[in-house]
N, C-alpha and C. Protein backbone atom coordinates (compact mmCIF):
# COMPACT_ATOMS: atom_id res chain seq x y z
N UNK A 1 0.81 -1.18 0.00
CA UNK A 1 0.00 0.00 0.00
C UNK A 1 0.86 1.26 0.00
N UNK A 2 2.01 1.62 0.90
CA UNK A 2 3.00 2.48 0.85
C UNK A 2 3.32 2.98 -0.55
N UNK A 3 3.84 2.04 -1.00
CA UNK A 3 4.18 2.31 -2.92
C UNK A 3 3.08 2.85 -3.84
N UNK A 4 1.67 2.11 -3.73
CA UNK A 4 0.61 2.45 -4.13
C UNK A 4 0.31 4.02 -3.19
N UNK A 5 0.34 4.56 -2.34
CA UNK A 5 0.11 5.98 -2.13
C UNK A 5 1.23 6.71 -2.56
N UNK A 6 2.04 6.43 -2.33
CA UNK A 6 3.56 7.39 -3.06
C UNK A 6 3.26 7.87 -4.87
N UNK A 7 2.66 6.82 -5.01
CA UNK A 7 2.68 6.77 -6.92
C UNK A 7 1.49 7.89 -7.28
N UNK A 8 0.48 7.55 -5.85
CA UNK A 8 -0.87 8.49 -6.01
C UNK A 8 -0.64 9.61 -5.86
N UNK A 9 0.40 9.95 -4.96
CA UNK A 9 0.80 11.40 -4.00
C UNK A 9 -0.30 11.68 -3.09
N UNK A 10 -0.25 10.32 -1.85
CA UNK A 10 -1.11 10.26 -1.15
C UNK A 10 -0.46 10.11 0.23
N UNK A 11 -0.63 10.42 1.32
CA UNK A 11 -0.36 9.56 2.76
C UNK A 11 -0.86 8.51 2.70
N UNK A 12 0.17 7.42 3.24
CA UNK A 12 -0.28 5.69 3.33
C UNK A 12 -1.15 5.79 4.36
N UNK A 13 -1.72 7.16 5.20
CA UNK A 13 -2.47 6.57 6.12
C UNK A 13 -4.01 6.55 5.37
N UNK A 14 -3.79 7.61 4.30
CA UNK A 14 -5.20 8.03 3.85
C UNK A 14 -5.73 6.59 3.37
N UNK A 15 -4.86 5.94 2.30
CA UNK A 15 -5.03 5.50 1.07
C UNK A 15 -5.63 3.39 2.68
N UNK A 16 -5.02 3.85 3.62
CA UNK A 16 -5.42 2.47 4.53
C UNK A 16 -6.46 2.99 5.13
N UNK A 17 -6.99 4.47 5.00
CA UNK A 17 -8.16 4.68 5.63
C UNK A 17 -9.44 4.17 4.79
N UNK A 18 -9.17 4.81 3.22
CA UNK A 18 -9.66 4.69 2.31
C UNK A 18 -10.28 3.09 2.05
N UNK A 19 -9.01 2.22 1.87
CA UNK A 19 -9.12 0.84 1.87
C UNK A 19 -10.55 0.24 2.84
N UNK A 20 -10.24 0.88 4.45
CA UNK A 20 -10.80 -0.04 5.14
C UNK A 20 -12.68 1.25 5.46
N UNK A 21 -12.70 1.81 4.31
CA UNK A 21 -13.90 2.64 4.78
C UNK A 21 -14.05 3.92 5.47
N UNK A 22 -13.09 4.18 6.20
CA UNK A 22 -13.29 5.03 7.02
C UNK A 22 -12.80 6.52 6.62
N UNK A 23 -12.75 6.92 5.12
CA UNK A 23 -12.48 7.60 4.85
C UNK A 23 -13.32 8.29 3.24
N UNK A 24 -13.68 9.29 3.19
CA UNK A 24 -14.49 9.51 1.80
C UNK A 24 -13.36 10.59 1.07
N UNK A 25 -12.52 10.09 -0.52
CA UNK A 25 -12.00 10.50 -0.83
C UNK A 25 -12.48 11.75 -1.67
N UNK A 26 -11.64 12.88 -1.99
CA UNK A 26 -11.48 13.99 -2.66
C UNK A 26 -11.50 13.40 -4.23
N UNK A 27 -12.29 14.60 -5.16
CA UNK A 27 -12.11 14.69 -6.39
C UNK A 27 -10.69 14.44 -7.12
N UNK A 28 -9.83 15.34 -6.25
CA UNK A 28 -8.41 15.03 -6.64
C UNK A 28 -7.31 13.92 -6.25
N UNK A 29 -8.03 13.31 -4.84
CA UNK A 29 -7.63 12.06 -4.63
C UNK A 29 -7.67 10.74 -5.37
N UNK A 30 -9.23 11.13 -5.83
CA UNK A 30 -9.62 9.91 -6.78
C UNK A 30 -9.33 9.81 -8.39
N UNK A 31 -9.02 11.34 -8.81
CA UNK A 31 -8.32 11.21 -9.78
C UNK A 31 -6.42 10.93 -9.77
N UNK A 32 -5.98 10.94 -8.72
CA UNK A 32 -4.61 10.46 -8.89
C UNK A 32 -4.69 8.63 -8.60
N UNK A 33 -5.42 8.61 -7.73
CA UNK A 33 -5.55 7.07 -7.77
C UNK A 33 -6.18 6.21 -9.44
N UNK A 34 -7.21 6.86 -9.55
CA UNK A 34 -7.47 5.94 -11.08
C UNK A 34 -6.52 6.40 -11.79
N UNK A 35 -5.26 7.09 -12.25
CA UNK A 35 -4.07 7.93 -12.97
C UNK A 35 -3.80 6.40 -12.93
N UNK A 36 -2.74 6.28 -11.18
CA UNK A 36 -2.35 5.06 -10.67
C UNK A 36 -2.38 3.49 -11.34
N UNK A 37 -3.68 3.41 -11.27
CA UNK A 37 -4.16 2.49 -11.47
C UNK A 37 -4.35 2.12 -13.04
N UNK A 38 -4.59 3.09 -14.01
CA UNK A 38 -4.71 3.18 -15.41
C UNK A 38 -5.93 2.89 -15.61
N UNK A 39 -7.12 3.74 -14.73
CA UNK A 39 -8.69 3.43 -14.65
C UNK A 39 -8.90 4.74 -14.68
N UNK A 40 -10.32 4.92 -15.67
CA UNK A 40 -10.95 6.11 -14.97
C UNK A 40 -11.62 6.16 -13.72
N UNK A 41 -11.68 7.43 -13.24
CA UNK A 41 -12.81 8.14 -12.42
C UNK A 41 -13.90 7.28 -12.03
N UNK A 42 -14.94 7.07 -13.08
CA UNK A 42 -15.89 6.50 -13.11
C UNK A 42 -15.72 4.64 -12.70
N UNK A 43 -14.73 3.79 -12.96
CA UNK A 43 -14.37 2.67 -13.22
C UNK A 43 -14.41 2.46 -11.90
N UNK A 44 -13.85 3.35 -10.53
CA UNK A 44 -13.69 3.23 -9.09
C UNK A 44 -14.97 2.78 -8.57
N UNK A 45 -16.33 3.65 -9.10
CA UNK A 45 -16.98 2.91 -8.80
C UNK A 45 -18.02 2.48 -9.08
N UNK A 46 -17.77 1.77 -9.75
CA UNK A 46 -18.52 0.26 -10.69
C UNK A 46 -18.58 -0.77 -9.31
N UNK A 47 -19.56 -0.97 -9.28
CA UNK A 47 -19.89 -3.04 -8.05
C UNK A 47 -19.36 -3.64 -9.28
N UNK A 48 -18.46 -4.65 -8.13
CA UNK A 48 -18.05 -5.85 -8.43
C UNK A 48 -18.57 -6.94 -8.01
């Protein structure tokens, strides 16, 4: 997870807050994470 927030330009605490719920991310959070990831915006949240 460390590596995965560094790449986002995130704190590893956010990105383990994020993970476990307890956190509702920013417009600009969620666009560096789908960057990350090579997903859009929208793709985050799709049910699986």
């Amino acid at each position: 997870m460390e590596k995965f927030a560094e790449e986002a330009d995130l704190p590893s605490q956010t990105v383990y807050a994020w993970q476990n719920g307890r956190w509702d991310s920013s417009l600009n959070s969620m666009i560096n994470i789908s960057e990350v990831l090579g997903r859009t915006v929208g793709d985050l949240f799709v049910e699986v």
